[in-house]
N, C-alpha and C. Protein backbone atom coordinates (compact mmCIF):
# COMPACT_ATOMS: atom_id res chain seq x y z
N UNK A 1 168.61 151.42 58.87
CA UNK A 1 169.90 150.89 59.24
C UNK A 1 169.71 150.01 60.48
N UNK A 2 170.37 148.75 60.43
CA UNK A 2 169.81 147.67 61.80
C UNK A 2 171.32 147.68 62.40
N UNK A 3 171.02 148.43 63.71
CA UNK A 3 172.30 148.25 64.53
C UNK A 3 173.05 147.11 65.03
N UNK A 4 172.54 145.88 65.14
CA UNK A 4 173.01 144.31 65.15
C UNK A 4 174.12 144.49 64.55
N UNK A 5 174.52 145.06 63.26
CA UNK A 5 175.54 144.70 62.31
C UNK A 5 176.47 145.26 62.56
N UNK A 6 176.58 146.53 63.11
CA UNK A 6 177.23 147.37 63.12
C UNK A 6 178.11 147.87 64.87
N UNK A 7 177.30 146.54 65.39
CA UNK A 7 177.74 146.81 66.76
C UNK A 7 179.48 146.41 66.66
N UNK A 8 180.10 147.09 67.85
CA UNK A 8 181.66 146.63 67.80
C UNK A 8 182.45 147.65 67.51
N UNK A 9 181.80 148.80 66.83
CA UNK A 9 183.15 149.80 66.16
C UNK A 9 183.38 150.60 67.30
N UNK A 10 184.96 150.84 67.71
CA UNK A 10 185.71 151.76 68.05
C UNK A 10 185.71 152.73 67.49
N UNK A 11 185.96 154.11 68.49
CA UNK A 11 186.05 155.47 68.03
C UNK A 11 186.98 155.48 66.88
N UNK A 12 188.39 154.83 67.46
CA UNK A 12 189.29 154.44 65.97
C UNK A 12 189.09 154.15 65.06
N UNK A 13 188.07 153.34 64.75
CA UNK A 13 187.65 152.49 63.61
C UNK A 13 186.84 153.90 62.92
N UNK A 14 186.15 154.28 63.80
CA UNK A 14 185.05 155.29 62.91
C UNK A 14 185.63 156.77 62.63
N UNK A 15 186.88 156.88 63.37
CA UNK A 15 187.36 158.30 62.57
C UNK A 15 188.43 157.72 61.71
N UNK A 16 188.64 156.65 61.54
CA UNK A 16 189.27 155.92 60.04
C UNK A 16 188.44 156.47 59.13
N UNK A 17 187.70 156.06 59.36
CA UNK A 17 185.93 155.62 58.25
C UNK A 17 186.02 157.54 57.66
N UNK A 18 186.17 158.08 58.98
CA UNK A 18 185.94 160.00 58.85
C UNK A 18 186.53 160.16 57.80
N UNK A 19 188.19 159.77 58.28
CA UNK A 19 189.04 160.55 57.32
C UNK A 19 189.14 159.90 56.17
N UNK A 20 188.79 158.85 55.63
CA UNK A 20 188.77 158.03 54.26
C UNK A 20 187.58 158.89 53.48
N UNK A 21 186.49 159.33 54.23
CA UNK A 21 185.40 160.10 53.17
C UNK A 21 185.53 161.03 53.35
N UNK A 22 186.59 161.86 53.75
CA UNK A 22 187.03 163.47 53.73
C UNK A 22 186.90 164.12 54.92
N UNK A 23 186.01 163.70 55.92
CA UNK A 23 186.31 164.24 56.85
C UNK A 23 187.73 164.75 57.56
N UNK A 24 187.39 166.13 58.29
CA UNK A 24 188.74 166.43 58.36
C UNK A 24 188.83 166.73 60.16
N UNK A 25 189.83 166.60 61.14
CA UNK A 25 189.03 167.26 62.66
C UNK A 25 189.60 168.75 62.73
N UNK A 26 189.15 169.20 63.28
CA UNK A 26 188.66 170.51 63.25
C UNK A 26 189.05 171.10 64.88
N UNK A 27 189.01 170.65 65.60
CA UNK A 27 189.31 171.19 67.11
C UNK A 27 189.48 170.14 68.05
N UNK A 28 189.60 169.63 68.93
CA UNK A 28 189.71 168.97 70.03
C UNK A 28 189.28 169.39 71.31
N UNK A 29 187.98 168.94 72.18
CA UNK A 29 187.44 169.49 73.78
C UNK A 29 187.64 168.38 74.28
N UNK A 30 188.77 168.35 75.09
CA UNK A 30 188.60 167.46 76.16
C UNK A 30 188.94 165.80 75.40
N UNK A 31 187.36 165.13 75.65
CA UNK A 31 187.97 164.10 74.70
C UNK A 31 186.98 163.68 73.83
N UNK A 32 186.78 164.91 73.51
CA UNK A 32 185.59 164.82 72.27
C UNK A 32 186.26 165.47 70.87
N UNK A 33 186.02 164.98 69.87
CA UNK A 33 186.81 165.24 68.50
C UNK A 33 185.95 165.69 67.66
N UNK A 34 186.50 167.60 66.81
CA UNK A 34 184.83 167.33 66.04
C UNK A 34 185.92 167.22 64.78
N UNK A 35 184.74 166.74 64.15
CA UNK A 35 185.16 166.76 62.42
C UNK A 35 184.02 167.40 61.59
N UNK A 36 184.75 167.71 60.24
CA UNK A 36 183.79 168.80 59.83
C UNK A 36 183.99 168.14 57.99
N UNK A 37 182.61 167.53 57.22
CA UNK A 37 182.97 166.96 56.35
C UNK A 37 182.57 168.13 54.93
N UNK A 38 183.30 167.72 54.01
CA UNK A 38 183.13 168.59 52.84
C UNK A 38 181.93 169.39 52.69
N UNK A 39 180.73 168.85 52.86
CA UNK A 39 179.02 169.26 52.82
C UNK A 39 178.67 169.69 53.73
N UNK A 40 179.97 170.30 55.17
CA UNK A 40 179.94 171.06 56.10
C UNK A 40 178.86 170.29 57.54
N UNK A 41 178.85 168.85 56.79
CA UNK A 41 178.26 168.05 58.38
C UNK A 41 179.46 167.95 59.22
N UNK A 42 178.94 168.29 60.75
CA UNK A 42 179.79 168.52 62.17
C UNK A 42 179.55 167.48 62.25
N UNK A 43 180.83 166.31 62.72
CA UNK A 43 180.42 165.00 63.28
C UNK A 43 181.47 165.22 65.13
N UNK A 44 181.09 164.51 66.12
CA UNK A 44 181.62 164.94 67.29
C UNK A 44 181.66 163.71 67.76
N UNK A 45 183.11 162.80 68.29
CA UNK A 45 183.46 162.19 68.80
C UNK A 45 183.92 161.94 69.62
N UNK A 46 183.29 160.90 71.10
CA UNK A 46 183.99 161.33 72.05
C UNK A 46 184.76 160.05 72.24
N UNK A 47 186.27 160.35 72.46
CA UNK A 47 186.86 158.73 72.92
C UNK A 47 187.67 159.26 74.64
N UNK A 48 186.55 157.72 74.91
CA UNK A 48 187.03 157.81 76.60
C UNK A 48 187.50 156.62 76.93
N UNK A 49 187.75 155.59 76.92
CA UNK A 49 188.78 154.37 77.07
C UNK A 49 188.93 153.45 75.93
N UNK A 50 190.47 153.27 75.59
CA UNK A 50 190.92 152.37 74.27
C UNK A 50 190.33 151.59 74.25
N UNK A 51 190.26 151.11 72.98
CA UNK A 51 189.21 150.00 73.01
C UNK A 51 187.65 149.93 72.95
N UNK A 52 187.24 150.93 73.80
CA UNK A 52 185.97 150.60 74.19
C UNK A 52 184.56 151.25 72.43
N UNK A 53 183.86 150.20 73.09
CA UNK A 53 183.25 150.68 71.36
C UNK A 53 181.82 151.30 71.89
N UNK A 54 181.01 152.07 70.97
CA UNK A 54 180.06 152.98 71.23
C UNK A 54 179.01 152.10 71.72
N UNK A 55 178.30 152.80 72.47
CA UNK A 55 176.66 152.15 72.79
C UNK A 55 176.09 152.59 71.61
N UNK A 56 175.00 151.55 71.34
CA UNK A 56 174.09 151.78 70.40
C UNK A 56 173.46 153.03 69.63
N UNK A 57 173.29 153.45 71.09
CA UNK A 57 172.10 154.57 70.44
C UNK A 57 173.39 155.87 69.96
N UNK A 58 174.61 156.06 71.00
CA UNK A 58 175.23 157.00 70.33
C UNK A 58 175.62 156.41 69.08
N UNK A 59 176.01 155.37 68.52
CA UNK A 59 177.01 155.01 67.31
C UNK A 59 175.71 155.44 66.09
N UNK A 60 174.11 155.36 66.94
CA UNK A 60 173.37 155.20 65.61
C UNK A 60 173.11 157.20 65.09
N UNK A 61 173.32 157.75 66.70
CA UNK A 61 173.26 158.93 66.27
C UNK A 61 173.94 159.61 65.54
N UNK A 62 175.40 159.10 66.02
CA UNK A 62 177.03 159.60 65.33
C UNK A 62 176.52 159.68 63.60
N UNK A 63 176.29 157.93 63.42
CA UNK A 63 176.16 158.09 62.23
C UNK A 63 175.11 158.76 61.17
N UNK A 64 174.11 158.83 62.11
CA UNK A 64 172.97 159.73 61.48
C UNK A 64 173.60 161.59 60.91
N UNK A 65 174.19 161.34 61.58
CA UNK A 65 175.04 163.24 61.26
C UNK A 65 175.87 162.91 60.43
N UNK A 66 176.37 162.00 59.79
CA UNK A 66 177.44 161.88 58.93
C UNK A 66 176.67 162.05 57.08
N UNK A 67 175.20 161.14 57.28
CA UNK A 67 174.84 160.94 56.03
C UNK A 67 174.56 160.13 55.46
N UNK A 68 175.81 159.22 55.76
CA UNK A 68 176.15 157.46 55.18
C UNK A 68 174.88 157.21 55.07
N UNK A 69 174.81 156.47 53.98
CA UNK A 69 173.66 155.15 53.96
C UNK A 69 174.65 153.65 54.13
N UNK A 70 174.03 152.90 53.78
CA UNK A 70 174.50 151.79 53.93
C UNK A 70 175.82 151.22 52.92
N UNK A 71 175.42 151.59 51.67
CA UNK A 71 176.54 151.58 50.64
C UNK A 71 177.58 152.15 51.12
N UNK A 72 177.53 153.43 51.89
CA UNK A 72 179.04 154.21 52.46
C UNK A 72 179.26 153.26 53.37
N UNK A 73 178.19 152.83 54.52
CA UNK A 73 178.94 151.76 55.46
C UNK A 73 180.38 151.14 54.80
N UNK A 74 179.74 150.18 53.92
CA UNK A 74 180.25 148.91 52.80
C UNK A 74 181.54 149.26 52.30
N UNK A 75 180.88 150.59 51.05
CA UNK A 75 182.91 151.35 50.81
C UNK A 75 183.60 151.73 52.06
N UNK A 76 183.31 152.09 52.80
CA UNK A 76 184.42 152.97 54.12
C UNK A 76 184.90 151.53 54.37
N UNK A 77 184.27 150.34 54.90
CA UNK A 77 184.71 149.06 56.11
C UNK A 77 184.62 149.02 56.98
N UNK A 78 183.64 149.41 57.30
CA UNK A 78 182.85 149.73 58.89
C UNK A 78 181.65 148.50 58.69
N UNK A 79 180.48 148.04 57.63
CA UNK A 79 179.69 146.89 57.26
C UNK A 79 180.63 146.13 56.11
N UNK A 80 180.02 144.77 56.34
CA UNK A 80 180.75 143.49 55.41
C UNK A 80 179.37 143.54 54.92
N UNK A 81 179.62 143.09 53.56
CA UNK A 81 178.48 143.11 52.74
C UNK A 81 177.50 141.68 53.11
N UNK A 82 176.71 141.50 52.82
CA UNK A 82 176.13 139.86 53.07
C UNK A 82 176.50 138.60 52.69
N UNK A 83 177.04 138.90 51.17
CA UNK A 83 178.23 137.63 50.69
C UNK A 83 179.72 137.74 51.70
N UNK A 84 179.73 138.38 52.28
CA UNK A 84 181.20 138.89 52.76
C UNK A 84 181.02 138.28 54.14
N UNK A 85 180.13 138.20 54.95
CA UNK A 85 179.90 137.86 56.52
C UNK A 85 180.17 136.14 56.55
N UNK A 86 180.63 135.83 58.08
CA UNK A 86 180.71 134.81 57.84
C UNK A 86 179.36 133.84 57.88
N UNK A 87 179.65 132.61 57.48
CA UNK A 87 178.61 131.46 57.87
C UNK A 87 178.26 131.50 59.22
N UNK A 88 176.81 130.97 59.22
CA UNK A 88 176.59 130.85 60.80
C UNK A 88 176.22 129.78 61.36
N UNK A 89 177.04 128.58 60.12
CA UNK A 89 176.11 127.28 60.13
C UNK A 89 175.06 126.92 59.70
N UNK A 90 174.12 127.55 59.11
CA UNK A 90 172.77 127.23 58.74
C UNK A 90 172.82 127.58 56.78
N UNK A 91 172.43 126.62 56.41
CA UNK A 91 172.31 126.09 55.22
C UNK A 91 170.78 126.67 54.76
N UNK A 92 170.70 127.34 53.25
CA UNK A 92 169.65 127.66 53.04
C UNK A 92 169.03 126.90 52.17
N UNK A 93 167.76 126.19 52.39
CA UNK A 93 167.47 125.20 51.72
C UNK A 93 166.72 124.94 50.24
């Protein structure tokens, strides 16, 4: 999974993503959120200012506990597929 793509998501965005693939939350500490998905993976979210979107290494860990491969990225709407991204100006020749 190449984190480039995926940089930008809000805690919001990614407990969207939770509760669209079943995740459900489960308790609340403070301002950490756990969720607990059908196949009994604990996912734990912490949101500490609106807006603000994960550093790297947590968003890559978050998602490592969830399961997703890349196809779940794609269905949830968290990744745009490669036909789906925009142009970047460069023409393939």
């Amino acid at each position: 999974m190449t984190l480039p793509e995926l940089r930008g998501i809000t805690p919001r965005e990614l407990v969207g993503a939770l509760e669209r693939d079943g995740f459900r939350l489960v308790t609340i500490v403070g301002s950490h959120h756990v969720f607990v998905g059908a196949a009994g993976r604990k996912v734990v979210v912490a949101f500490h200012s609106r807006g603000a979107t994960f550093p790297p290494g947590t968003l890559h860990a978050i998602l490592k506990r969830t399961g997703w491969e890349m196809t779940d990225l794609v269905r949830l709407g968290l990744l745009r597929r490669r036909s789906e991204r925009p142009d970047d100006g460069q023409k393939a020749a």
